[in-house]
Protein backbone atom coordinates (compact mmCIF):
# COMPACT_ATOMS: atom_id res chain seq x y z
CA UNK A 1 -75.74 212.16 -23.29
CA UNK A 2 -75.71 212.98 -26.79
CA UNK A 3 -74.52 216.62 -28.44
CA UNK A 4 -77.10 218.90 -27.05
CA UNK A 5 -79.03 220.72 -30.02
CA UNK A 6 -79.30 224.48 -28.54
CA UNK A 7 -80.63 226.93 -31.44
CA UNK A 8 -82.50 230.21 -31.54
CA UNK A 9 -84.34 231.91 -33.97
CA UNK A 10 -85.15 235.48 -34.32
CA UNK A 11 -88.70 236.75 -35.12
CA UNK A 12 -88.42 240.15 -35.99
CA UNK A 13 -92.12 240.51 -36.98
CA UNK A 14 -92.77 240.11 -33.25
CA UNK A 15 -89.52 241.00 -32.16
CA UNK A 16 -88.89 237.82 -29.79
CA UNK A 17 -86.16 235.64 -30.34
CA UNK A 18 -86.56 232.09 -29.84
CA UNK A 19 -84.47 229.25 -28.56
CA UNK A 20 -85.28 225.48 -29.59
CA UNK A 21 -83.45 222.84 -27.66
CA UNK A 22 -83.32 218.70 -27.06
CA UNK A 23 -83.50 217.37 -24.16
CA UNK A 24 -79.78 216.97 -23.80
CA UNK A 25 -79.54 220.86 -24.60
CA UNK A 26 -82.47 221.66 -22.07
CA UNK A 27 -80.41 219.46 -19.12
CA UNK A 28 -77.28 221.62 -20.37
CA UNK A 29 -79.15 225.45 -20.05
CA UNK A 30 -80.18 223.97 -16.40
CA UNK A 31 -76.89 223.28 -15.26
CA UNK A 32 -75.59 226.53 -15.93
CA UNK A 33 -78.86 228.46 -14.30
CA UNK A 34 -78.69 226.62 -11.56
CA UNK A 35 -74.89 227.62 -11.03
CA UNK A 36 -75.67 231.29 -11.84
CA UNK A 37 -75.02 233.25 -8.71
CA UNK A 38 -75.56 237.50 -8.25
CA UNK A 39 -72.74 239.81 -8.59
CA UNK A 40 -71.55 242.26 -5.79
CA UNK A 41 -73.57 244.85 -8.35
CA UNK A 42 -76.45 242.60 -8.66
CA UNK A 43 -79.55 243.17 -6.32
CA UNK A 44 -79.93 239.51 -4.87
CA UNK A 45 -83.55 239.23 -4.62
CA UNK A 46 -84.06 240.75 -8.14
CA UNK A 47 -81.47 238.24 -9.44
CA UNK A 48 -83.24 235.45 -8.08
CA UNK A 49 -86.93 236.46 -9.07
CA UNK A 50 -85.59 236.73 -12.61
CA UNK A 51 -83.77 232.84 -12.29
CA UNK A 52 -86.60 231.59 -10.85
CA UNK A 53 -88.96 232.73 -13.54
CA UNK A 54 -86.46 231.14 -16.42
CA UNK A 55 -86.14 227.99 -14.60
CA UNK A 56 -89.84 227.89 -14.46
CA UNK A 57 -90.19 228.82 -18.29
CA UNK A 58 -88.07 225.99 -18.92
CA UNK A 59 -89.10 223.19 -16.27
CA UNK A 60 -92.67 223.80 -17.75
CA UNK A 61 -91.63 222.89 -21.05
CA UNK A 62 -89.95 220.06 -20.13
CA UNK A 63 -92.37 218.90 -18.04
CA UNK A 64 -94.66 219.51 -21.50
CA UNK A 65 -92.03 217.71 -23.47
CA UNK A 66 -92.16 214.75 -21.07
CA UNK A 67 -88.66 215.48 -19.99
CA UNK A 68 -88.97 215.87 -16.38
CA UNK A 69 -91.93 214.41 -13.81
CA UNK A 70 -93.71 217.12 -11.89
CA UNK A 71 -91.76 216.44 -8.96
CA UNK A 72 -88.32 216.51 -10.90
């Protein structure tokens, strides 16, 4: 795997910030969400509604970027 490129890039005209990555930097980000587990403070199924709709963010764009198949 080569160094992952992992950037983002504020917009303060629209006030979003916004990350570019490779492939190798989009495999990296993936690894770590799908380690992230809730804290005793966290609400569990809050937690995971918000990790599964940041996985999906980013498994679409793969999927987009011809990164991943549909089925993985």
């Amino acid at each position: 795997m080569s160094e992952p490129y992992i950037k983002s890039i504020p917009h303060e005209e629209d006030g979003k910030l916004h990350f570019v990555v490779d492939q190798a930097g989009y495999e990296m980000f993936m690894r770590l969400v799908s380690r992230a587990v809730p804290t005793k403070a966290d609400n569990p199924a809050n937690f995971n509604a918000i990790k599964d709709r940041i996985s999906g963010a980013f498994l679409t764009g793969a999927i987009l970027m011809g990164w991943r198949g549909k089925r993985g």
